[in-house]
Protein backbone atom coordinates (compact mmCIF):
# COMPACT_ATOMS: atom_id res chain seq x y z
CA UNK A 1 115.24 31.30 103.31
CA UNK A 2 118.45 29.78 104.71
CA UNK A 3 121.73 31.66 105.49
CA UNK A 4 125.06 29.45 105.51
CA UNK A 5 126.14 31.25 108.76
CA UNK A 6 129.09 32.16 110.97
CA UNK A 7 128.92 34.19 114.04
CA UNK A 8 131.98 35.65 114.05
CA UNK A 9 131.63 37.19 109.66
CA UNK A 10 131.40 40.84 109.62
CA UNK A 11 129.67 40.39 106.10
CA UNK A 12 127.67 37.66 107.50
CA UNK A 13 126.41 40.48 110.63
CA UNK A 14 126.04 43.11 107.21
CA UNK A 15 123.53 40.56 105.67
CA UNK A 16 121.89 39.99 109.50
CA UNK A 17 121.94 43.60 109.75
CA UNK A 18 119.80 44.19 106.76
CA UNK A 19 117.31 41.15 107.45
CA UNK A 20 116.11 42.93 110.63
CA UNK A 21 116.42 46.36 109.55
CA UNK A 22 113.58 44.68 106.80
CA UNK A 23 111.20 42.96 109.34
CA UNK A 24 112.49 39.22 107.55
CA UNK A 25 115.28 38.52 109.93
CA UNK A 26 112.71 35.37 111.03
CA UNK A 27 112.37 34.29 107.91
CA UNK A 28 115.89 33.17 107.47
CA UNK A 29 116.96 30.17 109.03
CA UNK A 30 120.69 29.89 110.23
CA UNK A 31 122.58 26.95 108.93
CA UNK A 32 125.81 25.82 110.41
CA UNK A 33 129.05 26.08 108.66
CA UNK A 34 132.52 26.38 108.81
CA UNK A 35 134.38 28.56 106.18
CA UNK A 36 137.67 28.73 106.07
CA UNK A 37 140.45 30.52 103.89
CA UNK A 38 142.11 26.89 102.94
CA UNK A 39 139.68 24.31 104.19
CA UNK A 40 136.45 24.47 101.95
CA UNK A 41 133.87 23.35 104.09
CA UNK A 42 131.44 20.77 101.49
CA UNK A 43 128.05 22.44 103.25
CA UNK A 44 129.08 25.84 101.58
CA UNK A 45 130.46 24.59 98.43
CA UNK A 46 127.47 23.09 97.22
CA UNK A 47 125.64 26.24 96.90
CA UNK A 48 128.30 28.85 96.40
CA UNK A 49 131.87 27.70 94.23
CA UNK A 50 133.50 29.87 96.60
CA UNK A 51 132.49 28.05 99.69
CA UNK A 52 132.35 31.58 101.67
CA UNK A 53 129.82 33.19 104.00
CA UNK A 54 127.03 34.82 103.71
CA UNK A 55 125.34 32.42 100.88
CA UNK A 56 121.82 32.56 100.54
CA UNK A 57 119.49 29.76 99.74
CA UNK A 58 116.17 31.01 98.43
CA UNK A 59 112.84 28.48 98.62
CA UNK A 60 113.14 28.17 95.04
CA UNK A 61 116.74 26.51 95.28
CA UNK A 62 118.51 29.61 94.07
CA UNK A 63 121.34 30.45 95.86
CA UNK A 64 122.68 34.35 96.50
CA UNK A 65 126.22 35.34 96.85
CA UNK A 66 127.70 37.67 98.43
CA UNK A 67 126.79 40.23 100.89
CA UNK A 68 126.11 42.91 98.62
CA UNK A 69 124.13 40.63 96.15
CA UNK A 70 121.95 39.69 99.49
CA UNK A 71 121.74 42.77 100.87
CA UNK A 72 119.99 43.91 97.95
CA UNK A 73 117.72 41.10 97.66
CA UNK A 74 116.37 41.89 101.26
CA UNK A 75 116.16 45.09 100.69
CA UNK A 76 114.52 44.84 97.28
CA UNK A 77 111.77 42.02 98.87
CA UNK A 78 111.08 44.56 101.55
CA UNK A 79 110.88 47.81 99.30
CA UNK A 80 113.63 49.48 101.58
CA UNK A 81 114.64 51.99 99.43
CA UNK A 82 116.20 54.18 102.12
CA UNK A 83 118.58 50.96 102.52
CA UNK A 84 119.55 51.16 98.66
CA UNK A 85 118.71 54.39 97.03
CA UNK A 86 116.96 54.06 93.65
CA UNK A 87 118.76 56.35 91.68
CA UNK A 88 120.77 59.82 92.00
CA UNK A 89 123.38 60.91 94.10
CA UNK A 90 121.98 59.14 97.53
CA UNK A 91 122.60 56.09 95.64
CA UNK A 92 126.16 56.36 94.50
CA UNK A 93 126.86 57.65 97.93
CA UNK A 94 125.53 55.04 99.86
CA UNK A 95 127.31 52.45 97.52
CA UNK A 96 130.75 54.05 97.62
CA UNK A 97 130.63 54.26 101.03
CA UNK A 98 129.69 50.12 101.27
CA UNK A 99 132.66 49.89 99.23
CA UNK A 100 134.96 51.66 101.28
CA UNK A 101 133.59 49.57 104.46
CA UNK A 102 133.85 46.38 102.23
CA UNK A 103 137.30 47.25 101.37
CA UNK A 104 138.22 47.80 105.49
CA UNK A 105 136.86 44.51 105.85
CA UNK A 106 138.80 42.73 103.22
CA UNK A 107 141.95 44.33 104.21
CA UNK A 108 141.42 43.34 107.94
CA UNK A 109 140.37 39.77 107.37
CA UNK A 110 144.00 39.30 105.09
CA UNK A 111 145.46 40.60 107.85
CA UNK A 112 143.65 38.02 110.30
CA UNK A 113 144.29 35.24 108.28
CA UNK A 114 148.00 36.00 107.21
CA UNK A 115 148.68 35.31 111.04
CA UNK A 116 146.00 32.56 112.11
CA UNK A 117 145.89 31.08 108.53
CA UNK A 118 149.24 30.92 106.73
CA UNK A 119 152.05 28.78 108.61
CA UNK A 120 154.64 31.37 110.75
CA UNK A 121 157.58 30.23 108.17
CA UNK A 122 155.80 31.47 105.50
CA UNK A 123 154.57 35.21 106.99
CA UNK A 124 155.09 38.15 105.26
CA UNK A 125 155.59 40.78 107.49
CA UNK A 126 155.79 43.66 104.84
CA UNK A 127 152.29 42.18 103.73
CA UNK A 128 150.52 42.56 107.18
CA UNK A 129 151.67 46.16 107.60
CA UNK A 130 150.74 46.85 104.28
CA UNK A 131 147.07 45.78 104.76
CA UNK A 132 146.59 47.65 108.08
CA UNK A 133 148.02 50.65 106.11
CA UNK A 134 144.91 50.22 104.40
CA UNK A 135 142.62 49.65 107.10
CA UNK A 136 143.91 53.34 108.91
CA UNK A 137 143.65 54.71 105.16
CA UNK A 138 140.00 53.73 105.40
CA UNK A 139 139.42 54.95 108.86
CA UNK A 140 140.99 58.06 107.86
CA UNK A 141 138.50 58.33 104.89
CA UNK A 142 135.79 56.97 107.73
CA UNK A 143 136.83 59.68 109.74
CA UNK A 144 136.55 62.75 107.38
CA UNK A 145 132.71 61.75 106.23
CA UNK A 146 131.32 60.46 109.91
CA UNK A 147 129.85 63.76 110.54
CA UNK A 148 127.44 63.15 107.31
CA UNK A 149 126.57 59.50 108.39
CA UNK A 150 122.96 58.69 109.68
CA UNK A 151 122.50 57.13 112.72
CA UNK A 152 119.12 56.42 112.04
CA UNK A 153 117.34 54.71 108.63
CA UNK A 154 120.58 53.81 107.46
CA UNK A 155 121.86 53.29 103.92
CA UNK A 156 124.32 50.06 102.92
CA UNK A 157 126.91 52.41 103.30
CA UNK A 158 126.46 53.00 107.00
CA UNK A 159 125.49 49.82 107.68
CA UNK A 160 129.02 48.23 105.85
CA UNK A 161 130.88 50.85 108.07
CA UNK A 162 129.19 49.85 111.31
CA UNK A 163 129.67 46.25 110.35
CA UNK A 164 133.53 47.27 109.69
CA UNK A 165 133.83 49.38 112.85
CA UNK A 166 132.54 46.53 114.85
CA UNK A 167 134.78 43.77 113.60
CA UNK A 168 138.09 46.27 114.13
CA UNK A 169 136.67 46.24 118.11
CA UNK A 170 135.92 42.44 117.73
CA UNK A 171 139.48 40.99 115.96
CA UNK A 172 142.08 44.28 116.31
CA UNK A 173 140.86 45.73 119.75
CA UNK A 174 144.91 46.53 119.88
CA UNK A 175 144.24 49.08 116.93
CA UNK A 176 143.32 51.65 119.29
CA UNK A 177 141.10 53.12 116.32
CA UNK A 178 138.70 55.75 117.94
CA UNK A 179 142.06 57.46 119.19
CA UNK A 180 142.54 59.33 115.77
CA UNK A 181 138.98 59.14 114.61
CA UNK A 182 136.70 60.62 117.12
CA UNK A 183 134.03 62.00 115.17
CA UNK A 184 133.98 58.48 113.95
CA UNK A 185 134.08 57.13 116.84
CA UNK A 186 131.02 59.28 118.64
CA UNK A 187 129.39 57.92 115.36
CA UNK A 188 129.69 54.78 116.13
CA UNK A 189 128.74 54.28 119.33
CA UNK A 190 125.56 55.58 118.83
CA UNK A 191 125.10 53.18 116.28
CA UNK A 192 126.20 50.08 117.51
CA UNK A 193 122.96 50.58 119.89
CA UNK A 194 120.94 50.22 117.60
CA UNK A 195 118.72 47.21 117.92
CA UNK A 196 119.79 45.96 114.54
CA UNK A 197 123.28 46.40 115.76
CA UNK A 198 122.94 44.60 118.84
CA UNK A 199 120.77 41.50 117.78
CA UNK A 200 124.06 41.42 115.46
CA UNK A 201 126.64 40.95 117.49
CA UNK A 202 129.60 38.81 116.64
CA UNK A 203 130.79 35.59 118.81
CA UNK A 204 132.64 32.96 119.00
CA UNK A 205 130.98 29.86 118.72
């Protein structure tokens, strides 16, 4: 398998996350790219119409986007149910709760790119507040179901919040999150260390 990559992707660590919780993290290879909010990068468009990362290219050809359609491959080649609950209540819980990390994430990364992306004459600063309001929303939310979040054999949904948690420390260190979420933030530490976690990290390249 190859995995259009970049180090710095929180859904691109979600998708690494998953490959070595699975044993198959060296079965991927990692292919250079550079996606971008405005310039589409040809090496991603030519297997995903979106040109984003994570994109998948299986042996066969096929390519997967995006992090939740890969995640569930992996997880499905491996037979990791504990990573995506077959049925019931564990399931719907661990897939709300990649939603609400998903929806962090997209919130933060508008936020990123409305002040590294879009030209200074054209900012909307009523649009940046309003997308961190959403990011402290979902830390609040975070916050009030981190005392029922596994540390160990984690679902999707604890990996997507880990995944979220560590790209607020990586892009918004001025946040100041754990300050009004420490149950979340005890939470978290403990699994950040996880070797999963750590093999994960982002960087700049």
């Amino acid at each position: 398998m190859k995995l259009l990559f970049a180090p710095t992707s929180p859904f691109v660590r979600k998708v690494m996350v998953c490959a070595h919780l699975t044993g198959q993290a060296d079965k991927i290879q990692l292919l250079d790219s550079a996606a971008h909010p405005i310039r589409r990068d040809p090496r991603i468009a030519a297997h995903n119409p979106l040109a984003k990362v994570p994109t998948l290219i299986l042996p066969s050809g096929q390519a997967l986007y995006d992090s939740r359609v890969i995640c569930e491959y992996l997880a499905s080649q491996a037979g990791a149910e504990k990573i995506f609950p077959a049925s019931g209540t564990d399931r719907w819980t661990a897939l709300s709760r990649q939603a609400l990390g998903d929806g962090l994430l997209d919130a933060a990364l508008l936020a990123r790119y409305e002040l590294t992306a879009r030209p200074a004459e054209f900012q909307w600063p009523t649009w940046h507040e309003a997308l961190l309001t959403k990011v402290t929303s979902c830390l609040a939310a975070i916050e009030a179901i981190a005392s029922d979040l596994a540390h160990e054999e984690p679902t999707i949904g604890e990996i997507t919040i880990g995944c979220a948690l560590g790209y607020l420390d990586f892009r918004f260190p001025a946040l100041n999150w754990r300050a009004q979420c420490g149950v979340a933030a005890r939470w978290n530490e403990a699994f950040q260390s996880l070797p999963a976690m750590q093999a994960t990290r982002p960087y700049e390249a």
